[in-house]
Protein backbone atom coordinates (compact mmCIF):
# COMPACT_ATOMS: atom_id res chain seq x y z
CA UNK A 1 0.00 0.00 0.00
CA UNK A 2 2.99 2.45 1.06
CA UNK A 3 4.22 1.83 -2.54
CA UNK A 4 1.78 2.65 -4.42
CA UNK A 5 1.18 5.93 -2.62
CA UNK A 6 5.15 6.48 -3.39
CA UNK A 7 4.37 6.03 -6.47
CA UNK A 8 0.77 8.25 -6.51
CA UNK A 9 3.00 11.05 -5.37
CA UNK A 10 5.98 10.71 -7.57
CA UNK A 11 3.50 11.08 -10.76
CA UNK A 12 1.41 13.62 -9.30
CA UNK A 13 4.67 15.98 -8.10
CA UNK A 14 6.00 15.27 -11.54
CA UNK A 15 2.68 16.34 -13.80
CA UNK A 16 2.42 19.39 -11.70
CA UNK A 17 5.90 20.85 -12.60
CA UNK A 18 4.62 20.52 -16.24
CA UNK A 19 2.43 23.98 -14.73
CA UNK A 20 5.88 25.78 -15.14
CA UNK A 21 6.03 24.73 -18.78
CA UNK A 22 5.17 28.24 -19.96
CA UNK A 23 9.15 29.65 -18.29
CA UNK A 24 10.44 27.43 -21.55
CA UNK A 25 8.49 29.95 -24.25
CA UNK A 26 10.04 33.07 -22.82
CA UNK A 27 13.06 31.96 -24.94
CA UNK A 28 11.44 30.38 -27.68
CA UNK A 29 10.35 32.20 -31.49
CA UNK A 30 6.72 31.98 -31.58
CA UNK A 31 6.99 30.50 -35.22
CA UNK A 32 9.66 27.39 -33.80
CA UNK A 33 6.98 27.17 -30.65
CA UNK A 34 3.61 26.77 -33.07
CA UNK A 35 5.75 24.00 -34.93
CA UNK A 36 6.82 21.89 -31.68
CA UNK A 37 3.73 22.51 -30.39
CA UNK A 38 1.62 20.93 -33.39
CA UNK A 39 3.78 17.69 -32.99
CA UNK A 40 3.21 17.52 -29.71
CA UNK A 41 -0.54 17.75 -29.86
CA UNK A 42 -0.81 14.85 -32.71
CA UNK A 43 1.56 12.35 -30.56
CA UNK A 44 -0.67 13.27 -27.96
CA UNK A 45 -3.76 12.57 -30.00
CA UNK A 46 -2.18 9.34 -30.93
CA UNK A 47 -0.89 8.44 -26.76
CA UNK A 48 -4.67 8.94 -25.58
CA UNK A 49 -6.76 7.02 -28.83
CA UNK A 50 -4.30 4.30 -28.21
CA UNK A 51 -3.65 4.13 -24.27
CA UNK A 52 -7.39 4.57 -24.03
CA UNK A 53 -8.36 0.95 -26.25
CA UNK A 54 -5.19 -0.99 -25.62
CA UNK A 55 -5.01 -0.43 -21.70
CA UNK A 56 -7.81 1.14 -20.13
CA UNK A 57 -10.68 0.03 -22.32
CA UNK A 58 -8.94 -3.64 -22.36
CA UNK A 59 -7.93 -3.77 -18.67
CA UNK A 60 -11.74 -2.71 -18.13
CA UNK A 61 -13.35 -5.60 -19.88
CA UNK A 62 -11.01 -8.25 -17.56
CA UNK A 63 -12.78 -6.86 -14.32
CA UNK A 64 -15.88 -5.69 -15.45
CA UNK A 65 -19.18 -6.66 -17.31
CA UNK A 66 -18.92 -5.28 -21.07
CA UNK A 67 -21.89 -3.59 -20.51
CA UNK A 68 -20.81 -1.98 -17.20
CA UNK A 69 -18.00 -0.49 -19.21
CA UNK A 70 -19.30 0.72 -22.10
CA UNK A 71 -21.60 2.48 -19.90
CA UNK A 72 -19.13 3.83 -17.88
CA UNK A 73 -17.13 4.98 -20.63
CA UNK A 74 -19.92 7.22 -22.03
CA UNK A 75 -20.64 8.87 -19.04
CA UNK A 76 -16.67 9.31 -19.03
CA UNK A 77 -16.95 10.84 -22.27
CA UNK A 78 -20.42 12.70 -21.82
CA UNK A 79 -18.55 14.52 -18.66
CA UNK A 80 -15.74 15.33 -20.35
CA UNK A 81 -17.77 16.96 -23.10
CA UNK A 82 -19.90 18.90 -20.56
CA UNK A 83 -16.91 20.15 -18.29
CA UNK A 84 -15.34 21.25 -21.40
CA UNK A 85 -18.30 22.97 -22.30
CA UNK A 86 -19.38 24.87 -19.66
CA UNK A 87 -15.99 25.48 -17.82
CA UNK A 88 -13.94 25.52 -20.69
CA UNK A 89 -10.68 23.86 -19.22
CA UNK A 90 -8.68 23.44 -22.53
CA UNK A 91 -7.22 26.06 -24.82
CA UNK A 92 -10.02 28.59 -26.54
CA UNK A 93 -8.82 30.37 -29.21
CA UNK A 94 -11.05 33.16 -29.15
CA UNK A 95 -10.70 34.42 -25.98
CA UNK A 96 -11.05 37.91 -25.75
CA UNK A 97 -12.16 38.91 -22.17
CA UNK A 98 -10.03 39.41 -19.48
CA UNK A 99 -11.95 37.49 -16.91
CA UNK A 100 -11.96 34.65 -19.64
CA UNK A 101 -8.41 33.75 -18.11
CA UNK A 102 -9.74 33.33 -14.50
CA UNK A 103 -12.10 30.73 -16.17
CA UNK A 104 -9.82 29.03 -17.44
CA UNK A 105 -7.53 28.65 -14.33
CA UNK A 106 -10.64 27.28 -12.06
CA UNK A 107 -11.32 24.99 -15.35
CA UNK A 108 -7.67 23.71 -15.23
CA UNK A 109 -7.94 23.30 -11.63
CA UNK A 110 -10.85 20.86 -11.78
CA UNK A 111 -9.03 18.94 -14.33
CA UNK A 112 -5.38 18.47 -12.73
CA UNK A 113 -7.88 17.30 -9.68
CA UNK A 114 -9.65 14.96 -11.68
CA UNK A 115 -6.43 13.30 -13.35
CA UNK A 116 -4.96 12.93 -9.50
CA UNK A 117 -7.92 10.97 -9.08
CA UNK A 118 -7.24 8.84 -12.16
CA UNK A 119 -3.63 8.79 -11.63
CA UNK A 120 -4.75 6.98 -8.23
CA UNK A 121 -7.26 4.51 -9.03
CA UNK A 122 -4.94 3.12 -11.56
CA UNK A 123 -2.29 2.61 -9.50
CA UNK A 124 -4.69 0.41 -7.79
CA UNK A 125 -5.36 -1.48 -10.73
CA UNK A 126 -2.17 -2.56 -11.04
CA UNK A 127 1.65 -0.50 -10.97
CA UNK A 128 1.96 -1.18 -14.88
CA UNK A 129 -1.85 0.41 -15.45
CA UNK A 130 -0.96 2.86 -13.21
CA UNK A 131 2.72 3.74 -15.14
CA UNK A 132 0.64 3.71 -18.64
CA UNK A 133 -2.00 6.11 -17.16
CA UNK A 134 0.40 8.43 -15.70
CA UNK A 135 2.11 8.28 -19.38
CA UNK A 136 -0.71 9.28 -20.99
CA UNK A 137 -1.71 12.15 -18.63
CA UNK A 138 1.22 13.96 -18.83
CA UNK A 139 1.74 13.00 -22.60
CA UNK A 140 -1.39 15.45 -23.41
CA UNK A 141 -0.59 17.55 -20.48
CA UNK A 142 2.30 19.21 -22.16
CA UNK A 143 0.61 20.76 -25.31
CA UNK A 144 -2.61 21.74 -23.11
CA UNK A 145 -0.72 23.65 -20.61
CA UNK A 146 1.21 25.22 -23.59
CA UNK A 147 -2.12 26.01 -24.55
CA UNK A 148 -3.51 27.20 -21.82
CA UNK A 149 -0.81 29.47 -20.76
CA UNK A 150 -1.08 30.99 -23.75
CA UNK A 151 -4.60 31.52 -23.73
CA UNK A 152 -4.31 33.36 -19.98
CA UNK A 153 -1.75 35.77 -20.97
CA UNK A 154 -3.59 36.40 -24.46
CA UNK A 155 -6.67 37.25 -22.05
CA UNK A 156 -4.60 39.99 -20.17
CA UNK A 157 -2.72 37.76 -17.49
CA UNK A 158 0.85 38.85 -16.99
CA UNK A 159 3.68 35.92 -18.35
CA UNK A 160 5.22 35.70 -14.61
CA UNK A 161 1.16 35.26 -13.00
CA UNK A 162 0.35 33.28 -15.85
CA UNK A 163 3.37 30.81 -15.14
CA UNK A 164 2.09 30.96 -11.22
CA UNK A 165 -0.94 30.41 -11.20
CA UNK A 166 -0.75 27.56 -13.87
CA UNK A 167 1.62 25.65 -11.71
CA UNK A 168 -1.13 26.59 -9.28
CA UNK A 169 -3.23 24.27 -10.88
CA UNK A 170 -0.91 21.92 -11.97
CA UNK A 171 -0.57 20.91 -8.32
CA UNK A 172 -4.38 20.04 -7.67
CA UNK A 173 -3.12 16.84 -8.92
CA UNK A 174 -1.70 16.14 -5.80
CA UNK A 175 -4.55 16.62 -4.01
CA UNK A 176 -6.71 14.66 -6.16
CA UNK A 177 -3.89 12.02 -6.03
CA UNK A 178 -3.99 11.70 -2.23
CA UNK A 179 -7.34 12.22 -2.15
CA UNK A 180 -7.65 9.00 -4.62
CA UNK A 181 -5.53 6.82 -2.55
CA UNK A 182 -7.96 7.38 0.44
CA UNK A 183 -10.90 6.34 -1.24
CA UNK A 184 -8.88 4.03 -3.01
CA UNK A 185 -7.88 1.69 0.19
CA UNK A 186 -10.98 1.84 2.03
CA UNK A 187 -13.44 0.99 -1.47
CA UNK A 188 -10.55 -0.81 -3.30
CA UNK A 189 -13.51 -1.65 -6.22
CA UNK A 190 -13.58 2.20 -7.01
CA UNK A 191 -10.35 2.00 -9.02
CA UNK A 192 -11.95 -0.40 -11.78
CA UNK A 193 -14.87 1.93 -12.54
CA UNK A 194 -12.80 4.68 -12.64
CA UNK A 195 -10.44 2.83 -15.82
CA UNK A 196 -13.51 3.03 -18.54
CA UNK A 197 -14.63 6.18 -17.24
CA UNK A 198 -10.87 7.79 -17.98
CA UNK A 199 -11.06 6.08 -21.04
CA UNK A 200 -14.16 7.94 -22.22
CA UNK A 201 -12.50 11.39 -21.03
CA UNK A 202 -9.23 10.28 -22.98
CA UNK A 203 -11.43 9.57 -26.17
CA UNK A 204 -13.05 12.72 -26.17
CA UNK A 205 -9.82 14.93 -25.39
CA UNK A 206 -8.12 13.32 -28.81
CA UNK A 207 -11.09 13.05 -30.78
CA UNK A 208 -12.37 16.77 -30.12
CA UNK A 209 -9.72 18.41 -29.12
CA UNK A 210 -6.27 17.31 -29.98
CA UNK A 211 -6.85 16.07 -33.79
CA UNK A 212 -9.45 18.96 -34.86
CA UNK A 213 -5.94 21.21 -34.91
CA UNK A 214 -4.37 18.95 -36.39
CA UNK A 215 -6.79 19.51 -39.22
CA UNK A 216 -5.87 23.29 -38.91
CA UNK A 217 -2.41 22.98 -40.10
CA UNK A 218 -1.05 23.65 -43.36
CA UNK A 219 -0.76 20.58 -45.77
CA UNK A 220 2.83 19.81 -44.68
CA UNK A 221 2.44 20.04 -41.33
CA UNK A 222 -0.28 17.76 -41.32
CA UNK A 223 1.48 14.91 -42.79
CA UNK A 224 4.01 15.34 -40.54
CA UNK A 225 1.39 15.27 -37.61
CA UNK A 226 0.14 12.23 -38.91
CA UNK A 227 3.26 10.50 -38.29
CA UNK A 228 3.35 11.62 -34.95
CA UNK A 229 0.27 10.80 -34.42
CA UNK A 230 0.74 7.40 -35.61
CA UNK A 231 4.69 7.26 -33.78
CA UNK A 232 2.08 7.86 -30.52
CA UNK A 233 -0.32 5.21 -31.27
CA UNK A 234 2.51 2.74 -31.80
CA UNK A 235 4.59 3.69 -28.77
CA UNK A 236 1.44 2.69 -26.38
CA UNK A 237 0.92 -0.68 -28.27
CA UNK A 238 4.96 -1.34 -27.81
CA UNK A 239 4.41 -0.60 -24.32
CA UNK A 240 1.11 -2.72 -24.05
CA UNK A 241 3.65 -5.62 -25.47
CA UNK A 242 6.58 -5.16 -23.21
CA UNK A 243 4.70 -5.32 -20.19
CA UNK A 244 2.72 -8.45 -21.23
């Protein structure tokens, strides 16, 4: 049990220093930064489709009723669609209104405590379920926050608050983490409703987020996104084989 709290806080600690990924673009060209940046969403894209079927969806199915998790995995989805919606938590490229960025923050927030909750209940699944989960959260985690911090300063935030108060958020992972683990060992069940219903959430981040801009690069960068995206899908399948 002590380990896999070790372990709960290593990932969590980790994903939340990803909230200081905005210090990095203070020394980077905008152009070379919208480049990276389109790679990284697309291997993202490709992490989440993939880690979603090939370990979530699949580790699911071994403890569950088909049913149960197909169920589960909509609501996943359907939650993820109506957070997004309403609290708009990822990147909005129209964002003109300076209280816009405060929105976004308390968005971000909900989400970083959400994926400490994930990051938790797979652990409890299993360490190599937990290990895949983790690498898929902070695989998308990178571009978002890229996103989001530049959505916040776009909306008036200055680059040295923005940077705060995204690391801010960054850390709610810990709490959900701990928070996880807690309701983890006393309902130790929790953990294998809570694999489709990430799943769903991981589905709908690619599929509505992450590969609608890939679609709004130009006709080079999109081939080259599609190999990324494809280098992503492949790397969770490799990993899906080296651990069974």
């Amino acid at each position: 049990m002590s380990e896999i709290l070790v372990w709960i806080l290593i990932i969590t600690l980790l994903n939340s220093l990803l909230g200081l990924v905005g210090i990095f673009s203070l020394w980077i060209r905008e152009k070379t930064l919208k480049k990276v940046l389109v790679m990284l969403v697309a291997f993202s894209a490709g992490t989440l489709f993939s880690g979603a079927l090939f370990h979530l969806l699949a580790e699911s199915l071994d403890a569950l009723d088909s049913m149960a998790v197909f169920i589960i995995f909509t609501i996943g989805f359907l939650v993820f669609f109506i957070i997004e919606e309403y609290l708009h938590w990822h990147h909005c490229r129209e964002c003109d209104i300076h209280s816009y960025s405060y929105l976004m923050i308390v968005g971000d927030c909900i989400h970083n405590f959400i994926d400490g909750l994930i990051i938790a209940g797979s652990f409890f699944a299993s360490i190599p379920i937990g290990l895949v989960t983790s690498i898929i959260i902070i695989g998308h985690e990178l571009p978002q926050e890229l996103g989001i911090f530049g959505v916040i300063v776009h909306g008036g935030i200055k680059k040295k608050k923005a940077i705060f108060y995204s690391f801010l958020a960054q850390t709610l992972s810990v709490v959900g983490g701990v928070i996880g683990f807690l309701l983890a060992s006393e309902i130790a069940p929790f953990s294998k409703y809570l694999l489709p219903f990430a799943a769903g959430g991981f589905i709908y981040i690619a599929a509505a987020d992450l590969i609608p801009e890939i679609h709004k690069s130009g006709k080079t960068e999109r081939i080259v996104s599609f190999v990324w995206l494809v280098i992503g899908i492949a790397f969770m399948i490799g990993i899906k084989v080296i651990f069974e």
